[in-house]
N, C-alpha and C. Protein backbone atom coordinates (compact mmCIF):
# COMPACT_ATOMS: atom_id res chain seq x y z
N UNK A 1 95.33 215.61 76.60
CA UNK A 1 96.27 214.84 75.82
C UNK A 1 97.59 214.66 76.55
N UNK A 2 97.53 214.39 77.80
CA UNK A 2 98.94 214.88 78.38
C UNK A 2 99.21 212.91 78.41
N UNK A 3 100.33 212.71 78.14
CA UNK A 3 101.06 211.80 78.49
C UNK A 3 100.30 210.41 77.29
N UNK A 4 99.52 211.18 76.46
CA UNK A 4 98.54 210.41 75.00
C UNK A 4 99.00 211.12 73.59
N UNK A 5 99.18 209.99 72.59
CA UNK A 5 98.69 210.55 71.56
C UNK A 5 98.20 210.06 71.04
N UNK A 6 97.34 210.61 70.38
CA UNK A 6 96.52 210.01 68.96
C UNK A 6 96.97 210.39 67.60
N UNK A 7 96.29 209.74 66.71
CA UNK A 7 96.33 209.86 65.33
C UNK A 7 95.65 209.15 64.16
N UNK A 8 95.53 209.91 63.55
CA UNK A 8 94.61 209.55 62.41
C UNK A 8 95.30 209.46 60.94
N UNK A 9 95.13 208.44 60.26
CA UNK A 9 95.96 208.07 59.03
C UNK A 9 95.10 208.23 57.93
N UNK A 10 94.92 208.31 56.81
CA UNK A 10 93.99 208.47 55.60
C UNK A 10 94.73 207.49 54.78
N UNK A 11 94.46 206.70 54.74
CA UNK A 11 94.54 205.83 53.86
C UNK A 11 93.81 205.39 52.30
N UNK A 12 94.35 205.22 51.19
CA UNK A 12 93.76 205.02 49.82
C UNK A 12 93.84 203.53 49.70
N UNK A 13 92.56 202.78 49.22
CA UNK A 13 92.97 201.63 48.46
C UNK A 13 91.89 201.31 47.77
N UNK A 14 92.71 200.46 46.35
CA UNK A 14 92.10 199.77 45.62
C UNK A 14 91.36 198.92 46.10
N UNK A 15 89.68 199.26 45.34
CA UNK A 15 88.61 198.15 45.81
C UNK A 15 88.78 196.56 45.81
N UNK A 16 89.77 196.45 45.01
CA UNK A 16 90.06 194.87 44.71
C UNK A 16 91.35 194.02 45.70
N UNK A 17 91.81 195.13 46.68
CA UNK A 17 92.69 195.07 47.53
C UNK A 17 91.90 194.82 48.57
N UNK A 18 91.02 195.22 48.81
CA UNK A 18 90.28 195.65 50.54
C UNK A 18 90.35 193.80 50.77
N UNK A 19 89.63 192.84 50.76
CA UNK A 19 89.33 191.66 51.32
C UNK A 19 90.65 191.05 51.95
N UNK A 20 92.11 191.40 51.17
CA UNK A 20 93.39 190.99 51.76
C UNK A 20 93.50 191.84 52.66
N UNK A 21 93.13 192.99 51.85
CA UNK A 21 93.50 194.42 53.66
C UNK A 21 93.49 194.03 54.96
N UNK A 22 91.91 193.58 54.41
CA UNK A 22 91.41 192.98 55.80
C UNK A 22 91.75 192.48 56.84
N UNK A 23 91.87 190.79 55.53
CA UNK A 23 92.77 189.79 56.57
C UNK A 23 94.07 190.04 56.86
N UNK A 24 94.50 191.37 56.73
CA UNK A 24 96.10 191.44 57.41
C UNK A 24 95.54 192.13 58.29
N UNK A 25 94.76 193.46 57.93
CA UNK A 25 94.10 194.00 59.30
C UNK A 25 93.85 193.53 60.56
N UNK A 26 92.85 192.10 60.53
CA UNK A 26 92.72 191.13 61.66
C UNK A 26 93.67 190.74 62.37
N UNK A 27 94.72 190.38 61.47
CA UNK A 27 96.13 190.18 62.54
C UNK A 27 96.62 190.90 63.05
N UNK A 28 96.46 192.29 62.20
CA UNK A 28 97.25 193.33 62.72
C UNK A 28 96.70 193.51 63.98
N UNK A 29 95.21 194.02 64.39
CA UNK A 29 94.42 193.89 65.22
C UNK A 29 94.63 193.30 66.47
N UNK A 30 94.35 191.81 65.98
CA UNK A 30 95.12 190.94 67.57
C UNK A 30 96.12 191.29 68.03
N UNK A 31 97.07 191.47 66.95
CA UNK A 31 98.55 191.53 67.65
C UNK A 31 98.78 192.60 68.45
N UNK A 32 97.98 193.95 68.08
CA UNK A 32 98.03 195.60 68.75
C UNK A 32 97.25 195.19 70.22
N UNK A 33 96.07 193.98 69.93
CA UNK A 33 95.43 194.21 71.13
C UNK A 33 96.24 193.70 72.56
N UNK A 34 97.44 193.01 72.38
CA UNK A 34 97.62 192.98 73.30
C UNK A 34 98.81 193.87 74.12
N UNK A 35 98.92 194.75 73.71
CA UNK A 35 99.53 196.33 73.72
C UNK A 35 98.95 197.10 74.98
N UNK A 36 99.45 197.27 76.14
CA UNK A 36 98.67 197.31 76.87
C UNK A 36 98.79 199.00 76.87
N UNK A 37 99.54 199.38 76.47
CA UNK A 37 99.61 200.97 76.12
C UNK A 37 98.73 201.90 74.68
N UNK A 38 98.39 200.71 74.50
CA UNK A 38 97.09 200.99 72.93
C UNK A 38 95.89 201.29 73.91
N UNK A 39 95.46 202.47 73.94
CA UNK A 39 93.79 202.10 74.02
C UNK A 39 92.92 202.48 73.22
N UNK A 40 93.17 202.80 72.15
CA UNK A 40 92.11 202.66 70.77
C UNK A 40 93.18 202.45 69.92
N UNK A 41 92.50 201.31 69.00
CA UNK A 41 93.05 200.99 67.55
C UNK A 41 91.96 200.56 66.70
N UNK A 42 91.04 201.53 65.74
CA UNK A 42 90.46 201.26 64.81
C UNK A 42 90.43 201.87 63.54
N UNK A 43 90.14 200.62 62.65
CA UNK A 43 90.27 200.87 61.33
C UNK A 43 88.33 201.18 61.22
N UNK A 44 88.43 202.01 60.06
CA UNK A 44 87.29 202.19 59.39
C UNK A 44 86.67 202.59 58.04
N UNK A 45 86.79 202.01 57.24
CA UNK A 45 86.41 202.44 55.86
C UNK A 45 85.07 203.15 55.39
N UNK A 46 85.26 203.78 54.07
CA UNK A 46 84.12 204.49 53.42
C UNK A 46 83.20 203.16 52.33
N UNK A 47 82.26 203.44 52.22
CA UNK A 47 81.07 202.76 51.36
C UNK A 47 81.71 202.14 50.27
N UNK A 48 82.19 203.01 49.41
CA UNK A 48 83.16 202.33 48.34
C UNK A 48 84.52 201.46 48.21
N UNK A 49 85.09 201.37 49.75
CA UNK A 49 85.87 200.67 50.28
C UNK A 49 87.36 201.48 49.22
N UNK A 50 87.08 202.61 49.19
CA UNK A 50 88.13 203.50 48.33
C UNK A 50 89.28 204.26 49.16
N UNK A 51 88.64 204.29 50.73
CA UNK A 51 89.55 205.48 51.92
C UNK A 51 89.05 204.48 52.62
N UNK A 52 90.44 204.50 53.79
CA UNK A 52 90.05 203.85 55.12
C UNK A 52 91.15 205.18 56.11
N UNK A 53 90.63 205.04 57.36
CA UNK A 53 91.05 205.77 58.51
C UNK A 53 91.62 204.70 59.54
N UNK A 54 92.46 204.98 60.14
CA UNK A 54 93.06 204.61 60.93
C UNK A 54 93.06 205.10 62.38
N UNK A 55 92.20 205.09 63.26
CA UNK A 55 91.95 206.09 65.04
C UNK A 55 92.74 204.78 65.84
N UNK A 56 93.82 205.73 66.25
CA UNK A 56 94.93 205.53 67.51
C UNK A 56 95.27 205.93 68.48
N UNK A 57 95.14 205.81 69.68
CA UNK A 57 95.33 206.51 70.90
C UNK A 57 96.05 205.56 71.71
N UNK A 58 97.28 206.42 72.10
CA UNK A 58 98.81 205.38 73.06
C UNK A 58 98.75 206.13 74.33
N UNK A 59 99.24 205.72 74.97
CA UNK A 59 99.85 206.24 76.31
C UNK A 59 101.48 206.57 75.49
N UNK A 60 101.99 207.80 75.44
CA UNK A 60 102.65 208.51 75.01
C UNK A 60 104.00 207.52 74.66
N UNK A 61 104.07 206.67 76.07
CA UNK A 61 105.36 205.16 75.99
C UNK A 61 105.02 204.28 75.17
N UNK A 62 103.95 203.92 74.63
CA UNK A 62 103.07 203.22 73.50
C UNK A 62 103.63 203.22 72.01
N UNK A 63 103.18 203.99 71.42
CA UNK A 63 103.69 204.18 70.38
C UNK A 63 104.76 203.56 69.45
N UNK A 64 105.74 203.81 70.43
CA UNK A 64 107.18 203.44 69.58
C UNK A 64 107.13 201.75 69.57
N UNK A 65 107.02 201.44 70.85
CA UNK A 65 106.94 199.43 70.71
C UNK A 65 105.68 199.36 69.31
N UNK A 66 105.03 199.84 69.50
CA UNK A 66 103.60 199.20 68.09
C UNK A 66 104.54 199.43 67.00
N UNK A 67 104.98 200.72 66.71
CA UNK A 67 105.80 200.86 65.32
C UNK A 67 106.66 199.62 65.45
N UNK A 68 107.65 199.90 66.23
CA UNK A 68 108.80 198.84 65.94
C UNK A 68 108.67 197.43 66.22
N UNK A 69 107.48 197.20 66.66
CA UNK A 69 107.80 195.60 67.17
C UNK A 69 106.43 195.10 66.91
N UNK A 70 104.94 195.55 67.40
CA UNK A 70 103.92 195.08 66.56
C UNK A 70 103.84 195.39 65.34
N UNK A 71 103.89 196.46 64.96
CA UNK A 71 103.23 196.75 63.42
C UNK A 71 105.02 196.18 62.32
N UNK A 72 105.41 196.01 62.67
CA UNK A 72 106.93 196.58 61.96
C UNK A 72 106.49 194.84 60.72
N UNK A 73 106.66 193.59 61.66
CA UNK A 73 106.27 192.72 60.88
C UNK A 73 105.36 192.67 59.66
N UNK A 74 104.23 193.51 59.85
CA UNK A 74 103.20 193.60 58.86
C UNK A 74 103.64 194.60 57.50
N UNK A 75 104.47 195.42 58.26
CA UNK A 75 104.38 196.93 57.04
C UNK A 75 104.62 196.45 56.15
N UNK A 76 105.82 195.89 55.02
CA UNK A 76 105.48 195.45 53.82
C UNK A 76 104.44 195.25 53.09
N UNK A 77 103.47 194.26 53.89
CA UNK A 77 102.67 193.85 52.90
C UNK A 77 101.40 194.59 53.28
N UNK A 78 101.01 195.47 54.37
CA UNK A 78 100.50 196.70 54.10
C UNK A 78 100.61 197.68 53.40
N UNK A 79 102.02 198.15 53.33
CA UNK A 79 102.00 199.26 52.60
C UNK A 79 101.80 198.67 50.98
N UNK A 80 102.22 197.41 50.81
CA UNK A 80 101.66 197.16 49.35
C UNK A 80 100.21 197.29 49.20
N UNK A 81 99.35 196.92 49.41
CA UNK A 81 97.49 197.09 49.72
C UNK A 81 96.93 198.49 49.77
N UNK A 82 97.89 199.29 50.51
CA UNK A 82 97.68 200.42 50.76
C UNK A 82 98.05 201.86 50.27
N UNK A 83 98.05 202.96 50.56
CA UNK A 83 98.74 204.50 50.23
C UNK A 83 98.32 205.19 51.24
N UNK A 84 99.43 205.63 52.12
CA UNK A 84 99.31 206.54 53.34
C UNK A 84 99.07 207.83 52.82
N UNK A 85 98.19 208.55 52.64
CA UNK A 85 97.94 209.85 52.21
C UNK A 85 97.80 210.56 52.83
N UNK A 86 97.96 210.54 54.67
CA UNK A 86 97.75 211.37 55.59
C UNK A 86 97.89 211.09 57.01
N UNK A 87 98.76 211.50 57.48
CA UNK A 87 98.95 211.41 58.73
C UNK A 87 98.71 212.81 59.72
N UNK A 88 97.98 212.42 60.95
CA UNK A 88 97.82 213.50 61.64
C UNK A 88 97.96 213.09 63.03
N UNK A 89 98.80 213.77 63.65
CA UNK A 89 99.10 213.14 65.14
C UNK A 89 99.25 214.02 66.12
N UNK A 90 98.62 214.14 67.46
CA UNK A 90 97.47 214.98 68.33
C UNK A 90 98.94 214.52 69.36
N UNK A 91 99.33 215.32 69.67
CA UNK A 91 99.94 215.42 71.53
C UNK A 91 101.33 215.54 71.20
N UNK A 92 101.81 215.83 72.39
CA UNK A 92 103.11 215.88 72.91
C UNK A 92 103.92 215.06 72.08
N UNK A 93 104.97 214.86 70.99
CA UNK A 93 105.59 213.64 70.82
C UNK A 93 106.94 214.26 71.41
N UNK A 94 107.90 213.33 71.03
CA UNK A 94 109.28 213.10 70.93
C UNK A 94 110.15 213.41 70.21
N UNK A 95 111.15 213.33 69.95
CA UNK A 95 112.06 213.18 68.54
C UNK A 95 112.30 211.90 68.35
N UNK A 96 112.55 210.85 69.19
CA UNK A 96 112.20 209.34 68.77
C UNK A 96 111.03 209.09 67.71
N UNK A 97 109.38 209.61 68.21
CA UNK A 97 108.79 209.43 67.50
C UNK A 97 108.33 210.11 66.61
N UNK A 98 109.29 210.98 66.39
CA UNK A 98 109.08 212.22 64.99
C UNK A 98 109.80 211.52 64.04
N UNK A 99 110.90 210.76 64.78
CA UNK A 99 111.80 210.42 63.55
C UNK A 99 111.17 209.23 63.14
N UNK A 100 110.17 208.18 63.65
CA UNK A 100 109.30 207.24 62.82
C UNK A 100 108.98 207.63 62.10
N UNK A 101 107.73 208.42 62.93
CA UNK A 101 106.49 209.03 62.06
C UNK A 101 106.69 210.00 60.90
N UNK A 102 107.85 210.49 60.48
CA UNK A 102 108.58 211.26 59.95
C UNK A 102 107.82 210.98 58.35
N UNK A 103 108.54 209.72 58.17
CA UNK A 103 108.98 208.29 57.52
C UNK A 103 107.09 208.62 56.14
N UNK A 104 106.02 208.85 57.78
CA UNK A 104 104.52 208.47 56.93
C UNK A 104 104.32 209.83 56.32
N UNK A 105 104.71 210.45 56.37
CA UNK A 105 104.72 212.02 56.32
C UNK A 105 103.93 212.94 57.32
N UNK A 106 103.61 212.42 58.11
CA UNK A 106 102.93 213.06 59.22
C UNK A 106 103.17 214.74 59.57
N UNK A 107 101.91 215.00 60.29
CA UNK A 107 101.60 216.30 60.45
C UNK A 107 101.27 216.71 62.10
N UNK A 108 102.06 217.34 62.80
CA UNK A 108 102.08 217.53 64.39
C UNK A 108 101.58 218.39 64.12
N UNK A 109 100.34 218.28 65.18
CA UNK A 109 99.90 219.22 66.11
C UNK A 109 99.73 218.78 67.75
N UNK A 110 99.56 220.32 68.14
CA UNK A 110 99.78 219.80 69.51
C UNK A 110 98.78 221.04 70.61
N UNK A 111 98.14 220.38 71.73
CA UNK A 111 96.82 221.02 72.06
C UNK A 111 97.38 222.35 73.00
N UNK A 112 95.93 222.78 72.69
CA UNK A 112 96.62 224.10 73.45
C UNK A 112 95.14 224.38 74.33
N UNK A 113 94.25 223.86 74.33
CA UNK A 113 92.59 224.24 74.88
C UNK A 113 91.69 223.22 74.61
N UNK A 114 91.02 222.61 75.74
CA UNK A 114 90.18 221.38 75.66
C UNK A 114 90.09 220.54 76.69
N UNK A 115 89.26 219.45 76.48
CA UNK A 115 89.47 218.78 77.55
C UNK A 115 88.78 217.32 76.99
N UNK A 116 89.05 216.17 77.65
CA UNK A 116 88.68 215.04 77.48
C UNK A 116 88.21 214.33 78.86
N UNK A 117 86.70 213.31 78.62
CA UNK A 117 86.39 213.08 79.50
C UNK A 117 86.32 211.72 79.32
């Protein structure tokens, strides 16, 4: 995890919300993809379309541009669709990005044994 973080969001939503989710999702999507410090951004929901997850992985300089400048446009009308019920975020951060992530209520941890291939 050196110079990466990831994170995982738990997200709640109403079944009758998901089809708009979506289509903000899609934009959201394009717009992250061209992030060249993103290298995973996926959403994934459960059967009942009741929880969705959020898997993110930045190059550690990453991060803060998606908050503030890709994602920042969308949040309103995400967080209306949505309920952040969980944030969990893997590596090294900052105090820049503590003080975002602060905001979702997020939960640092940080590695101590492992490896990634």
């Amino acid at each position: 995890m050196h110079d990466e973080i990831y994170s995982i969001y738990h997200l709640t939503i109403k079944p009758t919300n998901y089809d708009a989710f979506k289509a903000l999702v899609e934009q959201i999507v394009e717009a992250t993809s061209k992030e060249v410090d993103t290298t995973t951004y996926e959403y994934v929901v459960n059967a009942d379309r009741t929880a969705i997850h959020i898997v993110e992985k930045y190059r550690t300089k990453g991060l803060l541009p998606h908050v503030e400048q890709t994602f920042s446009p969308f949040a309103e009308r995400f967080l209306d669709l949505v309920t952040i019920d969980a944030l969990y975020v893997y590596g090294e951060t900052t105090p820049e990005i503590r003080a975002k992530l602060d905001g979702f209520g997020a939960q640092y941890l940080t590695p101590f044994a492992g490896f990634s291939r």
